[in-house]
PDB file of N, CA and C in Angstrom:
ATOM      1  N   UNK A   1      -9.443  -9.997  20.536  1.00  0.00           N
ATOM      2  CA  UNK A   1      -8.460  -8.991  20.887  1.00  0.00           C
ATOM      3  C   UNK A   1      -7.208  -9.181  20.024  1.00  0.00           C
ATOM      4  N   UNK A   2      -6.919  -8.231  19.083  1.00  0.00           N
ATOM      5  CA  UNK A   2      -5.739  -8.095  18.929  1.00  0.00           C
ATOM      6  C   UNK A   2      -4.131  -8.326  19.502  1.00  0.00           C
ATOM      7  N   UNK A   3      -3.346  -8.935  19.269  1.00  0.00           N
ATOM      8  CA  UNK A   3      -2.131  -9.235  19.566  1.00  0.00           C
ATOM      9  C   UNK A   3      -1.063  -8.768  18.861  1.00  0.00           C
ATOM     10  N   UNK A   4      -0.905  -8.413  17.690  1.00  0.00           N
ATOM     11  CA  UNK A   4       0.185  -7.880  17.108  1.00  0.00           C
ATOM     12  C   UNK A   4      -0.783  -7.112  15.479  1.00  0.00           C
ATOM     13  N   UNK A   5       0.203  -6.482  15.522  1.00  0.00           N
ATOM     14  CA  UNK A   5       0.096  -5.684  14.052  1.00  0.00           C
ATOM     15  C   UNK A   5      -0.629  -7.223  13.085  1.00  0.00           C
ATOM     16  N   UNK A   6       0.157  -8.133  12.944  1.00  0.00           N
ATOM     17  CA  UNK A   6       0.338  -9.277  11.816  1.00  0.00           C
ATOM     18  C   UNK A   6      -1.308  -9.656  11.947  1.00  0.00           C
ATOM     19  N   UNK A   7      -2.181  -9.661  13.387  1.00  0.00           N
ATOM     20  CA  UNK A   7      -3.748  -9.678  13.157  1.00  0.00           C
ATOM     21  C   UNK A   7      -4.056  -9.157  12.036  1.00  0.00           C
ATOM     22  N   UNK A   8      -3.651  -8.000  12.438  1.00  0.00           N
ATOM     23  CA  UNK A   8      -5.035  -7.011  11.576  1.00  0.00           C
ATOM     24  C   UNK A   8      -5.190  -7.715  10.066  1.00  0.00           C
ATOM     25  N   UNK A   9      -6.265  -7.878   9.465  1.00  0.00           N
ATOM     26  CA  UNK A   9      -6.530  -8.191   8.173  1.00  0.00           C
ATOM     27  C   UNK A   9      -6.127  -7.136   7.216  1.00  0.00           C
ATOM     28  N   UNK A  10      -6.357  -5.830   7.195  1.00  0.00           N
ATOM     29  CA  UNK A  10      -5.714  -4.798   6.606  1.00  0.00           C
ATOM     30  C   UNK A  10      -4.106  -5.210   6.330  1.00  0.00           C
ATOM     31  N   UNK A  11      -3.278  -5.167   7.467  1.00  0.00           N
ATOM     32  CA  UNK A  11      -1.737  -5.617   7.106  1.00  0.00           C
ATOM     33  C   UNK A  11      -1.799  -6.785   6.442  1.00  0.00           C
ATOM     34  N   UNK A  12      -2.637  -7.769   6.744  1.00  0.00           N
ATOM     35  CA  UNK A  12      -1.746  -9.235   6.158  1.00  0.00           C
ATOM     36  C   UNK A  12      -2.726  -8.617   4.396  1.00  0.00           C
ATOM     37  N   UNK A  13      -3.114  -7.915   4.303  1.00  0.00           N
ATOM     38  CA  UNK A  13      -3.775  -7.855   3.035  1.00  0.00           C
ATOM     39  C   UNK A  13      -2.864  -6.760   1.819  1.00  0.00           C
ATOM     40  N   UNK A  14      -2.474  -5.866   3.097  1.00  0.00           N
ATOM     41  CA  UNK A  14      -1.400  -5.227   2.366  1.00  0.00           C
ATOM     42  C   UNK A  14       0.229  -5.785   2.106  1.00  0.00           C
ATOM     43  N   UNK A  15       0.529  -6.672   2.647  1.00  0.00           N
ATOM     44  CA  UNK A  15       1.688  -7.767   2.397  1.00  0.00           C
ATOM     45  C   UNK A  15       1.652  -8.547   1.290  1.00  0.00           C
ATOM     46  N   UNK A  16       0.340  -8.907   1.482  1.00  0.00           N
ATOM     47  CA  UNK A  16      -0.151  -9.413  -0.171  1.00  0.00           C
ATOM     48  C   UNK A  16      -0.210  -8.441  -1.606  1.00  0.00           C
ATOM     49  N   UNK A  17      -0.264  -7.528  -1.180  1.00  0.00           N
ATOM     50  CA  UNK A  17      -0.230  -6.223  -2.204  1.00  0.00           C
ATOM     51  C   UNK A  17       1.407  -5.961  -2.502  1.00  0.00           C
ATOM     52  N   UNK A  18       2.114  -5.716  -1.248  1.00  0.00           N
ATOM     53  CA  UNK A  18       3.558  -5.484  -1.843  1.00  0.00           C
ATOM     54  C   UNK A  18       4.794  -6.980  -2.422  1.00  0.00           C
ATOM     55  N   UNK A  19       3.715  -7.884  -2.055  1.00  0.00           N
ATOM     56  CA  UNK A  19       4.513  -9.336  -3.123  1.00  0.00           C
ATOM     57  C   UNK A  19       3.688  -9.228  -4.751  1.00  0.00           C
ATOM     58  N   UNK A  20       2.535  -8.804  -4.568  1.00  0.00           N
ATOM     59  CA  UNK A  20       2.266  -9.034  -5.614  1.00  0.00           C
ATOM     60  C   UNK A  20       2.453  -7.423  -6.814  1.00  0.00           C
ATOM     61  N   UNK A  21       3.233  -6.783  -6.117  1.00  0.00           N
ATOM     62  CA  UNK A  21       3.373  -5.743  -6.884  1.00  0.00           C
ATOM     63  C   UNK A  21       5.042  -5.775  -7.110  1.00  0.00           C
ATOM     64  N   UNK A  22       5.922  -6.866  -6.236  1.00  0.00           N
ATOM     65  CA  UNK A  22       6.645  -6.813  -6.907  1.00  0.00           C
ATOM     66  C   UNK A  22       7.047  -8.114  -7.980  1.00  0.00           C
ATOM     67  N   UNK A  23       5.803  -9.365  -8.146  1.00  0.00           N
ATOM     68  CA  UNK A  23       5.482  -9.638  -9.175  1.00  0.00           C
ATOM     69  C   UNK A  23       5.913  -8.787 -10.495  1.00  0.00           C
ATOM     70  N   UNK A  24       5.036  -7.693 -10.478  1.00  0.00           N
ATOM     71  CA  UNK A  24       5.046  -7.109 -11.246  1.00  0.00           C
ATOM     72  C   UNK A  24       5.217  -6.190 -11.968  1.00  0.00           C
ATOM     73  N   UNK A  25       6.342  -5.691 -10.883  1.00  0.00           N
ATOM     74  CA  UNK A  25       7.254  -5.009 -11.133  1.00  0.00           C
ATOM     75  C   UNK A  25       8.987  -5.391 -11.724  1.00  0.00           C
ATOM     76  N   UNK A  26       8.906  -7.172 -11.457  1.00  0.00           N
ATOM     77  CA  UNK A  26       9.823  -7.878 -12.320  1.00  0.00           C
ATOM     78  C   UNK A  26       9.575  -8.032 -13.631  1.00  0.00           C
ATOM     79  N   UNK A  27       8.714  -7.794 -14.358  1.00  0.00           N
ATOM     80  CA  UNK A  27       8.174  -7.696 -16.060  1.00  0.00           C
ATOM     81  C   UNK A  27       8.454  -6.427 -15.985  1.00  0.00           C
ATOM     82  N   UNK A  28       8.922  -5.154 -15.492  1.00  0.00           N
ATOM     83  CA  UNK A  28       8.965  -3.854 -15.638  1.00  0.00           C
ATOM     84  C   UNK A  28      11.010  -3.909 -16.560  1.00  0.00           C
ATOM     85  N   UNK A  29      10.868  -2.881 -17.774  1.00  0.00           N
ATOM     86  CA  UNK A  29      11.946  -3.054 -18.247  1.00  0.00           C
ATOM     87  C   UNK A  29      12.911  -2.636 -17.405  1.00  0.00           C
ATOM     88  N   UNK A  30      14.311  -3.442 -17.674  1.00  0.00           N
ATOM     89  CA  UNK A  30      15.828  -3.012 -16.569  1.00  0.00           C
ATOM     90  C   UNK A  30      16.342  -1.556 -16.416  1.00  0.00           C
ATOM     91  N   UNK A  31      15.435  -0.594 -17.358  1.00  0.00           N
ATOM     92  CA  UNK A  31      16.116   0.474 -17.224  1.00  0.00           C
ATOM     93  C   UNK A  31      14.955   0.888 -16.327  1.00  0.00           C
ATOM     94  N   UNK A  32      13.968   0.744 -15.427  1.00  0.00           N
ATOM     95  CA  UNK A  32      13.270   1.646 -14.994  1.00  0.00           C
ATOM     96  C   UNK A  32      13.247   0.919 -13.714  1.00  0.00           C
ATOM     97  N   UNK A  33      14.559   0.003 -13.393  1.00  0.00           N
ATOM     98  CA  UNK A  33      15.112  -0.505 -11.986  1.00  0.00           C
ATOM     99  C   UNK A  33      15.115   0.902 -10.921  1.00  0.00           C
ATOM    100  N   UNK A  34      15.845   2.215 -11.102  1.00  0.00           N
ATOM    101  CA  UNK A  34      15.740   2.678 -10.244  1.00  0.00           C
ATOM    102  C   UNK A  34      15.024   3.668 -10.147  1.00  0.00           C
ATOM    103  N   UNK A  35      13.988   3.881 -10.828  1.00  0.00           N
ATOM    104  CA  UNK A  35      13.369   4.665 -11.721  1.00  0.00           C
ATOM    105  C   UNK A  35      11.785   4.622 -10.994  1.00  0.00           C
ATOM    106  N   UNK A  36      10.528   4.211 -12.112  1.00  0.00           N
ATOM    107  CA  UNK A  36       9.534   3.760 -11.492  1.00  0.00           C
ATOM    108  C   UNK A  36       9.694   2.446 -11.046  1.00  0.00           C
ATOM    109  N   UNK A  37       9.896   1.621 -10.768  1.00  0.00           N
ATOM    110  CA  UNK A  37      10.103  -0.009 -10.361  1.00  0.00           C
ATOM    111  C   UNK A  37      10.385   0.146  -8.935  1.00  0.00           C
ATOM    112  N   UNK A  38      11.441   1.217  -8.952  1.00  0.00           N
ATOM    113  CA  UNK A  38      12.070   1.417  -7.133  1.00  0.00           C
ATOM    114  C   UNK A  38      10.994   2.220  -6.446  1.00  0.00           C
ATOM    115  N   UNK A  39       9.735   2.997  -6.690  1.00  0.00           N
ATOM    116  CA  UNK A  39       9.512   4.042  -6.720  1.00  0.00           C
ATOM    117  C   UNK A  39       7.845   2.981  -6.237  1.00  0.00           C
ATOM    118  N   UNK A  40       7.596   2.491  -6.798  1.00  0.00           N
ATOM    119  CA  UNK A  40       6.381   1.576  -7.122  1.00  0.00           C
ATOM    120  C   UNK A  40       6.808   0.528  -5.622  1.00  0.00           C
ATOM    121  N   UNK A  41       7.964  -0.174  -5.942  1.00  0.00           N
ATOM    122  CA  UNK A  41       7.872  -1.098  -4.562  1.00  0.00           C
ATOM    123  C   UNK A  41       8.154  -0.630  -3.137  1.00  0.00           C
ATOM    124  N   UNK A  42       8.726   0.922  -3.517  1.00  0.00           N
ATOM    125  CA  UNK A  42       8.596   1.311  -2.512  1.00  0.00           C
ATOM    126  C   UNK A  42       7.156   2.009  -1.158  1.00  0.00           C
ATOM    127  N   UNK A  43       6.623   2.749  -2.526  1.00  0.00           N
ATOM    128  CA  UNK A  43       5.101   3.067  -1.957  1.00  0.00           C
ATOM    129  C   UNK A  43       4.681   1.785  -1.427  1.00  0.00           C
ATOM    130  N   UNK A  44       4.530   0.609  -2.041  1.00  0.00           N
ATOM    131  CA  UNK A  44       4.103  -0.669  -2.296  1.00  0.00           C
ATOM    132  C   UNK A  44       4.521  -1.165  -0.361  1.00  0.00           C
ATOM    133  N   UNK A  45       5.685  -0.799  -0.304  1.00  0.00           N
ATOM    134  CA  UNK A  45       5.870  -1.994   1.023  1.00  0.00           C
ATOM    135  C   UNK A  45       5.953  -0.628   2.386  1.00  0.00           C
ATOM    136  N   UNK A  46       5.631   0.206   1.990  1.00  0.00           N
ATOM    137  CA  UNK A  46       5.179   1.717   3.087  1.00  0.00           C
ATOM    138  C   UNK A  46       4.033   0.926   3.709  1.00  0.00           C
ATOM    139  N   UNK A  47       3.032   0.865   2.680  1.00  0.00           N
ATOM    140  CA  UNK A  47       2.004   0.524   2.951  1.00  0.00           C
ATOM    141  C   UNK A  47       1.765  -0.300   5.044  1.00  0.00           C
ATOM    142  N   UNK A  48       1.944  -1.854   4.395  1.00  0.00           N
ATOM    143  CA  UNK A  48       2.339  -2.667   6.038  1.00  0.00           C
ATOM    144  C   UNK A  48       3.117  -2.317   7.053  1.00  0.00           C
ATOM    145  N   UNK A  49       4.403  -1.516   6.639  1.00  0.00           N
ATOM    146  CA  UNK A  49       5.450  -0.934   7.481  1.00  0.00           C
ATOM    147  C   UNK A  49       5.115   0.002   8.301  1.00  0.00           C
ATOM    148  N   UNK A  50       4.098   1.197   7.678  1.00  0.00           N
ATOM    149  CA  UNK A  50       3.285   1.903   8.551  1.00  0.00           C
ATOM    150  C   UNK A  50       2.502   1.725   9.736  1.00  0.00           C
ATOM    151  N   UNK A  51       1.637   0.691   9.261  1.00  0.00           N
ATOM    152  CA  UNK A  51       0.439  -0.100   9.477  1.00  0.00           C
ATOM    153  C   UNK A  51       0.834  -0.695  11.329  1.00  0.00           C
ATOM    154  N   UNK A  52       2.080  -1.449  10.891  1.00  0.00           N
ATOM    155  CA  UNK A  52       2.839  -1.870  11.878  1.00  0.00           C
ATOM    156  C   UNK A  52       3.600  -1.237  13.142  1.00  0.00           C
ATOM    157  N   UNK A  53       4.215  -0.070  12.209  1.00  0.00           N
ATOM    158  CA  UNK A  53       4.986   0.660  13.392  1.00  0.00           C
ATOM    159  C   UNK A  53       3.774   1.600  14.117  1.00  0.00           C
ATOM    160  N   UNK A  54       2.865   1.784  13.212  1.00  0.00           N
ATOM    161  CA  UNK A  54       1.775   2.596  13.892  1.00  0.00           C
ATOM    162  C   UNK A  54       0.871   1.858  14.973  1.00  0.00           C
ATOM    163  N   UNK A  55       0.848   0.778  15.098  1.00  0.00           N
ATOM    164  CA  UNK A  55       0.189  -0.641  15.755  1.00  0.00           C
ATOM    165  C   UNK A  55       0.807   0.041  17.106  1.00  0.00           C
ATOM    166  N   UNK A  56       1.902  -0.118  17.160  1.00  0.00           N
ATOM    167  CA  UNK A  56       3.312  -0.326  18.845  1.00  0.00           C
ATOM    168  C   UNK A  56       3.346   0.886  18.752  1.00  0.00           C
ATOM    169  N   UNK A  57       2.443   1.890  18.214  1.00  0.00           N
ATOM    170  CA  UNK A  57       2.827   3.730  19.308  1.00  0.00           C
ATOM    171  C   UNK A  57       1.886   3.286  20.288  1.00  0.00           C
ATOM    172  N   UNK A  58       2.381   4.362  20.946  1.00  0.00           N
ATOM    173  CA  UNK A  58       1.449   4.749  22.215  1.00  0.00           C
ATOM    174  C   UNK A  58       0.223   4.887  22.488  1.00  0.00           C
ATOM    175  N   UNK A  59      -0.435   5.978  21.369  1.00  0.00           N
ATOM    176  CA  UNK A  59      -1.531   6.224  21.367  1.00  0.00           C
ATOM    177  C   UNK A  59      -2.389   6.071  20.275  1.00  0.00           C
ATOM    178  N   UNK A  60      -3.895   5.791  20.512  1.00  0.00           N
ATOM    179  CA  UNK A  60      -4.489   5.911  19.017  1.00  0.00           C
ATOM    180  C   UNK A  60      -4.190   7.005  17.807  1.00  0.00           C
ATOM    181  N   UNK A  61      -3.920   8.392  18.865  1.00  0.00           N
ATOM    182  CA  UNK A  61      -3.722   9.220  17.688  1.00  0.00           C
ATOM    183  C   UNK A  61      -2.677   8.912  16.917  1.00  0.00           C
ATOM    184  N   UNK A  62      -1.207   8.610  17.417  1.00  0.00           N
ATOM    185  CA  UNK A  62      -0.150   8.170  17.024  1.00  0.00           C
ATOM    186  C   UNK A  62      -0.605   7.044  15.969  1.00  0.00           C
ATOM    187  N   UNK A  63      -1.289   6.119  16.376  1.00  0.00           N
ATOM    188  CA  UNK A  63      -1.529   5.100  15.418  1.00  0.00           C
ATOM    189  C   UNK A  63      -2.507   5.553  14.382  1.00  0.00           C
ATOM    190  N   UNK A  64      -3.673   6.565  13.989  1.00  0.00           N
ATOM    191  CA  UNK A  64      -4.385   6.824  13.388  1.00  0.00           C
ATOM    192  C   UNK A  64      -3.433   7.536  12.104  1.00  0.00           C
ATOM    193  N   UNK A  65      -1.964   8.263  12.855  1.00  0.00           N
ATOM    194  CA  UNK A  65      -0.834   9.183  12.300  1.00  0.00           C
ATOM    195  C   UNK A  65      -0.327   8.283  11.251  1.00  0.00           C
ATOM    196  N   UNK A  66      -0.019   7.175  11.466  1.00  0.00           N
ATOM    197  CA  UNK A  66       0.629   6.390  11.008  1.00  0.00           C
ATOM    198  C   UNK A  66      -0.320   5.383   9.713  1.00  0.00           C
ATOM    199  N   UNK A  67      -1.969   5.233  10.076  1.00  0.00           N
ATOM    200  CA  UNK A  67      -2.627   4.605   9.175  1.00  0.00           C
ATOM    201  C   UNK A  67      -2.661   5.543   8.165  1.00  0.00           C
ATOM    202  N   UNK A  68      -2.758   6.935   8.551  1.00  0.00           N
ATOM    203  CA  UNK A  68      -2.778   7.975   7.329  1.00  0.00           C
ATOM    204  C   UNK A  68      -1.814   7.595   6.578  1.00  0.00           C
ATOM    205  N   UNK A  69      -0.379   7.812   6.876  1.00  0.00           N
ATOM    206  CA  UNK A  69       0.558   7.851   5.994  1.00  0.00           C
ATOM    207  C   UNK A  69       0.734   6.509   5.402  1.00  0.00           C
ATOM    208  N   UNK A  70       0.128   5.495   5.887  1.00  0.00           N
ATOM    209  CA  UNK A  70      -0.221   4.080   5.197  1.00  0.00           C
ATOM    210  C   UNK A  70      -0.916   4.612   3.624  1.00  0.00           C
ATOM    211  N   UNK A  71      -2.330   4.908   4.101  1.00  0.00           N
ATOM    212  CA  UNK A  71      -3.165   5.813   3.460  1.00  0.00           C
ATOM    213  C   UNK A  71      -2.266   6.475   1.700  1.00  0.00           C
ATOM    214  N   UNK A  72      -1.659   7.696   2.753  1.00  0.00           N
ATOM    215  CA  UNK A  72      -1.252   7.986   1.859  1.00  0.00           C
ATOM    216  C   UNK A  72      -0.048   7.698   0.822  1.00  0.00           C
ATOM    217  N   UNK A  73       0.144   6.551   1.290  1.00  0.00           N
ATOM    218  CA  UNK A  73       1.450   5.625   0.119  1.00  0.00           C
ATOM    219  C   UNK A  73       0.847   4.940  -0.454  1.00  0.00           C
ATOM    220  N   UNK A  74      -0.602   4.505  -0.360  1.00  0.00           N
ATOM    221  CA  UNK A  74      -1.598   4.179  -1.118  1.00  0.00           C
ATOM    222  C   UNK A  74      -1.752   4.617  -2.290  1.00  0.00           C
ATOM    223  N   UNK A  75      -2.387   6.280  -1.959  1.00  0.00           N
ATOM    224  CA  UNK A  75      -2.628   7.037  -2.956  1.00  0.00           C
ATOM    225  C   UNK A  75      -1.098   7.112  -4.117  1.00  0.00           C
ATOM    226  N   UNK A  76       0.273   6.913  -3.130  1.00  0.00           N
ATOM    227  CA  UNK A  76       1.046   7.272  -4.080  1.00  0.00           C
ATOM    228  C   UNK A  76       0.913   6.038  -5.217  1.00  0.00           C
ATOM    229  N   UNK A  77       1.206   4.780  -4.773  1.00  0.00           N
ATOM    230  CA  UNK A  77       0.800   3.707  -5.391  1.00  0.00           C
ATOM    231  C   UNK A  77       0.006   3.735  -6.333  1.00  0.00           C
ATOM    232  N   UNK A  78      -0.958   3.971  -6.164  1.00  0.00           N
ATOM    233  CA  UNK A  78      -2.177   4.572  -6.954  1.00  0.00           C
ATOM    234  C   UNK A  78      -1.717   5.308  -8.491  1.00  0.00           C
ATOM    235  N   UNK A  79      -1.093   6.221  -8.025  1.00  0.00           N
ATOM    236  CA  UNK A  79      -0.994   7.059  -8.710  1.00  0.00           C
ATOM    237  C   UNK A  79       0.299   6.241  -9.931  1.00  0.00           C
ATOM    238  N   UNK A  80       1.536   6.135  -9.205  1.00  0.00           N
ATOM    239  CA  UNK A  80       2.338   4.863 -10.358  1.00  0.00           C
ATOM    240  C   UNK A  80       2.001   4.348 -10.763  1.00  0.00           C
ATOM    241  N   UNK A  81       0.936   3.368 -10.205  1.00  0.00           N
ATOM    242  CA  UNK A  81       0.629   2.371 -11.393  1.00  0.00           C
ATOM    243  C   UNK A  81      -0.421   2.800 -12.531  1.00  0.00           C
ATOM    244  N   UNK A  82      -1.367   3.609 -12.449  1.00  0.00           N
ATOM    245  CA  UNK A  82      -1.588   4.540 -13.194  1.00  0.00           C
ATOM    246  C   UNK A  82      -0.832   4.959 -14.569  1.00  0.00           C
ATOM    247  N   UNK A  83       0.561   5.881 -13.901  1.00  0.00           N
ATOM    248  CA  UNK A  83       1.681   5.930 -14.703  1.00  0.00           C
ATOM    249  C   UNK A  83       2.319   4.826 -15.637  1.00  0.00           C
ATOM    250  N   UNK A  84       2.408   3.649 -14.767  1.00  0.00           N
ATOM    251  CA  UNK A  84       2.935   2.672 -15.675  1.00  0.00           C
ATOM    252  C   UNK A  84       2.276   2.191 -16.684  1.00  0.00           C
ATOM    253  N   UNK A  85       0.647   2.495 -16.559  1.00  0.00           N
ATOM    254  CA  UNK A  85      -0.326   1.349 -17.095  1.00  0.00           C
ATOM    255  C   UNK A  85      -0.510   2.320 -18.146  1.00  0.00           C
ATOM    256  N   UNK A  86       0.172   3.888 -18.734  1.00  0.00           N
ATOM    257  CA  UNK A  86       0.122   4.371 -19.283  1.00  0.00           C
ATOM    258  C   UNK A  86       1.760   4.189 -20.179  1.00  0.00           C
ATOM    259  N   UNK A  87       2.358   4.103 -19.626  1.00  0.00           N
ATOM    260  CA  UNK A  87       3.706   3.798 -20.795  1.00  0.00           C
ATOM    261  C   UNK A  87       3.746   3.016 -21.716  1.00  0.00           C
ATOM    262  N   UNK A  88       4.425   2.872 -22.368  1.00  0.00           N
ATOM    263  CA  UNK A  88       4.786   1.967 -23.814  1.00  0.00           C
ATOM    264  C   UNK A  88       4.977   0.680 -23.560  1.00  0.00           C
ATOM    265  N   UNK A  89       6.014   0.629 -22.638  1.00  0.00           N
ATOM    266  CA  UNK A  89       6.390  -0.804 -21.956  1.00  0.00           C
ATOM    267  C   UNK A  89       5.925  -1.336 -21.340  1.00  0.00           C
ATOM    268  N   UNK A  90       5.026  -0.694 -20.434  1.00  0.00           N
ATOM    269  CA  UNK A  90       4.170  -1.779 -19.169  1.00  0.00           C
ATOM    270  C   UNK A  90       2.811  -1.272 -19.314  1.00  0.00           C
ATOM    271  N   UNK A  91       2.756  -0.765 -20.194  1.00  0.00           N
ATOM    272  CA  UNK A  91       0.610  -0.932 -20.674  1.00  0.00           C
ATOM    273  C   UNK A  91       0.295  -1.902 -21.132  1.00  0.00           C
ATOM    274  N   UNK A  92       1.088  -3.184 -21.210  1.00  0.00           N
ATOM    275  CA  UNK A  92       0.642  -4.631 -21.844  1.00  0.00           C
ATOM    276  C   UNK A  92       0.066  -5.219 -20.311  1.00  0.00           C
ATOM    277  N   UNK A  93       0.858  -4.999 -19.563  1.00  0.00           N
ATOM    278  CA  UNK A  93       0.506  -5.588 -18.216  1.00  0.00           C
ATOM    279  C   UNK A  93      -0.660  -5.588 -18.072  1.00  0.00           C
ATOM    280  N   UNK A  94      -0.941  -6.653 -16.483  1.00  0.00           N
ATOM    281  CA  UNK A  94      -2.389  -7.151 -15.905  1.00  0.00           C
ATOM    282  C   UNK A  94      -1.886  -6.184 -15.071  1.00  0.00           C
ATOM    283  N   UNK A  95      -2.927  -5.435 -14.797  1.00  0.00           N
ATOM    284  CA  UNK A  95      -3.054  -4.418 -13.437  1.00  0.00           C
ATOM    285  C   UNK A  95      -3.642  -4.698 -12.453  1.00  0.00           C
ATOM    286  N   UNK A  96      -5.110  -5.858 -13.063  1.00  0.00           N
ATOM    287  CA  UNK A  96      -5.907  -5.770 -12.520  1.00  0.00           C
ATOM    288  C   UNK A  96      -6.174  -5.879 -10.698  1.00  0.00           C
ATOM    289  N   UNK A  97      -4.885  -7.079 -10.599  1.00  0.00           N
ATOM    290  CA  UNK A  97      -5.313  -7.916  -9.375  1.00  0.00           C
ATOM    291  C   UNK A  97      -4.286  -6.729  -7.925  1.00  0.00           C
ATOM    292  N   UNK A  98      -3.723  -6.334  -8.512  1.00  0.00           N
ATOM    293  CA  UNK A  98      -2.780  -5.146  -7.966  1.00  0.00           C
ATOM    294  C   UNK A  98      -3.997  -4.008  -7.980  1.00  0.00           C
ATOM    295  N   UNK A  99      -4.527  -3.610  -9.069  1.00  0.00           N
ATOM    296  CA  UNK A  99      -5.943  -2.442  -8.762  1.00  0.00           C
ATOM    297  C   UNK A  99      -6.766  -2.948  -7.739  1.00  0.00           C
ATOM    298  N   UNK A 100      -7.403  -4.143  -7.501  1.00  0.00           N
ATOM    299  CA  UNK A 100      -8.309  -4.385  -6.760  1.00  0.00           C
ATOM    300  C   UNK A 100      -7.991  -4.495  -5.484  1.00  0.00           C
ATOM    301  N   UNK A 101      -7.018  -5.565  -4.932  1.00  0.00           N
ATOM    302  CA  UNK A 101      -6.190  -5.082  -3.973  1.00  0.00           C
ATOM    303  C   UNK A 101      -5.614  -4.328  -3.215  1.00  0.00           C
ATOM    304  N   UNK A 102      -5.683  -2.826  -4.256  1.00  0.00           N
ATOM    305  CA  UNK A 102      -4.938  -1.996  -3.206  1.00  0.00           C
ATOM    306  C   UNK A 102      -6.631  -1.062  -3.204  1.00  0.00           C
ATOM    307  N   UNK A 103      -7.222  -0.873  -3.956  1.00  0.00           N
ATOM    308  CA  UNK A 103      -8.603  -0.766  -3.559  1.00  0.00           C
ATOM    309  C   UNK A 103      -9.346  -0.813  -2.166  1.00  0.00           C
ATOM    310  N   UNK A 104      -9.554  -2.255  -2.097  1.00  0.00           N
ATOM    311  CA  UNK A 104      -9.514  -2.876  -0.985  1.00  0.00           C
ATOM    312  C   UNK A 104      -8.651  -2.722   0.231  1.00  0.00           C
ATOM    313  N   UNK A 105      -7.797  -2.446   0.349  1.00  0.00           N
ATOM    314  CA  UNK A 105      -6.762  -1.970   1.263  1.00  0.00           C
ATOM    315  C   UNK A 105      -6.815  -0.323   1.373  1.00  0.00           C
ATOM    316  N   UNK A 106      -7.019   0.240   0.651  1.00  0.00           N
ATOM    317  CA  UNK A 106      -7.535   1.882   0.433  1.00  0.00           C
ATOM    318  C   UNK A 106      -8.698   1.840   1.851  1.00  0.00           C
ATOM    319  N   UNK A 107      -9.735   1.132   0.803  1.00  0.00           N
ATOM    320  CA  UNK A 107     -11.311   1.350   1.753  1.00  0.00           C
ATOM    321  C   UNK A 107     -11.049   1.120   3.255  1.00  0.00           C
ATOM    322  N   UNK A 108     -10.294  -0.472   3.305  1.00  0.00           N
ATOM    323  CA  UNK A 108     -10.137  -0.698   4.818  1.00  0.00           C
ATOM    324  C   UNK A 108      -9.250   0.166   5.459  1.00  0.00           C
ATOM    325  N   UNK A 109      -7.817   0.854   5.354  1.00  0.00           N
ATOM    326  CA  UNK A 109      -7.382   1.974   5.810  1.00  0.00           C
ATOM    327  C   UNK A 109      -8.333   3.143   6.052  1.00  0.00           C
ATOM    328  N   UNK A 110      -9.309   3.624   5.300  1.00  0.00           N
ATOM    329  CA  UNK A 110     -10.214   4.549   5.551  1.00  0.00           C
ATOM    330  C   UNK A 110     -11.431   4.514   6.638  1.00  0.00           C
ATOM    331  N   UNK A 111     -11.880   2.932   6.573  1.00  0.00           N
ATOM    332  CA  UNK A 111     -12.489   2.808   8.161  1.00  0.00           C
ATOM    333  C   UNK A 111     -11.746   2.813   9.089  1.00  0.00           C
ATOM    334  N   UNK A 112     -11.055   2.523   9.168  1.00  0.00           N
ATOM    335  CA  UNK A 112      -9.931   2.187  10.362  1.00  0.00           C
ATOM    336  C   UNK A 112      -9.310   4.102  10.629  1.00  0.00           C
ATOM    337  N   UNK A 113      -9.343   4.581  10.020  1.00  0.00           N
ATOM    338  CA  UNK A 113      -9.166   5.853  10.448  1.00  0.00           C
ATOM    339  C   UNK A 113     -10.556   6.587  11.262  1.00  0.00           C
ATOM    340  N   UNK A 114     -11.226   6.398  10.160  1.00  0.00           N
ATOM    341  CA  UNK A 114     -12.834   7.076  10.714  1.00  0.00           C
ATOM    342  C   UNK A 114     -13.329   6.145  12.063  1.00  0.00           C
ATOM    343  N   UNK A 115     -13.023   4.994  12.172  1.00  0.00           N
ATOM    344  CA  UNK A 115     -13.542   4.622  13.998  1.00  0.00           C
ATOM    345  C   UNK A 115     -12.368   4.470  14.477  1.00  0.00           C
ATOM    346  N   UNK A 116     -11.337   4.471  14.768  1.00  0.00           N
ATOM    347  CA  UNK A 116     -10.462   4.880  15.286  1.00  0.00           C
ATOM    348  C   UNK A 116     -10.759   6.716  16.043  1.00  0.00           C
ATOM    349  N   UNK A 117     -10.760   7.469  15.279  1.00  0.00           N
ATOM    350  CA  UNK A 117     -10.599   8.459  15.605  1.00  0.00           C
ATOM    351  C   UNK A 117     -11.915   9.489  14.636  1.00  0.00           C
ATOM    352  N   UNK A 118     -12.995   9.388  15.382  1.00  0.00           N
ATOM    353  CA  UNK A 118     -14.549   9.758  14.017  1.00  0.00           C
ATOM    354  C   UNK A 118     -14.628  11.235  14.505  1.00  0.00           C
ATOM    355  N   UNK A 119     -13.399  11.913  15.030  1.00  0.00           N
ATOM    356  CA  UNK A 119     -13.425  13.375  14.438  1.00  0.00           C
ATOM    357  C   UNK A 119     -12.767  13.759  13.280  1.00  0.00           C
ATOM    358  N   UNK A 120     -12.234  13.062  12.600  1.00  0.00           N
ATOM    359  CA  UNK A 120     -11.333  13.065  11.457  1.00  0.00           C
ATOM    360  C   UNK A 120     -12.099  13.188  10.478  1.00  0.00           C
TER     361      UNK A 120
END
């Protein structure tokens, strides 16, 4: 039985995703501090924050509400680093362990929606 948000393997996996994205988002050049860098750690730490506040609603639906928008700061994530791994300056970067990771955190958000709530 579950006891707090901090169980779930999904959160403690996505905590690991927003340290290690802002790893690597400290090799990101000083001018793209508020730019993509802010933009990246922000999707980046949505992720658990969701995860969490969606844990302590009320209801599953409420909480299924909340894995979505986990979900979907995923996809935004997704989509930046993408962006970055295409620029001049940070296409030298390792993506890799940040790609697989949030991968992995993708898939498990997506079961967790579908048995949670398998009219969705």
């Amino acid at each position: 039985m579950l006891n707090s948000y901090k169980d779930l393997i999904v959160w403690q996996k996505s905590v690991k995703l927003a340290l290690l994205i802002y790893e690597l988002t400290e090799k990101f050049p000083k001018e793209e501090i508020y730019g993509l860098t802010s933009q990246i750690r922000r999707s980046a730490i949505s992720i658990p924050s969701n995860i969490a506040e969606g844990r302590f609603r009320g209801t599953k639906n409420d909480f299924v509400q909340f894995l979505r928008v986990a979900y979907s700061s995923g996809a935004e994530l997704e989509t930046q680093i993408e962006i970055s791994r295409n620029l001049s300056k940070t296409k030298c970067l390792d993506y890799s362990k940040a790609d697989s990771l949030l991968t992995e955190v993708m898939k498990m958000l997506n079961v967790m929606i579908r048995n949670i709530n398998p009219k969705s």
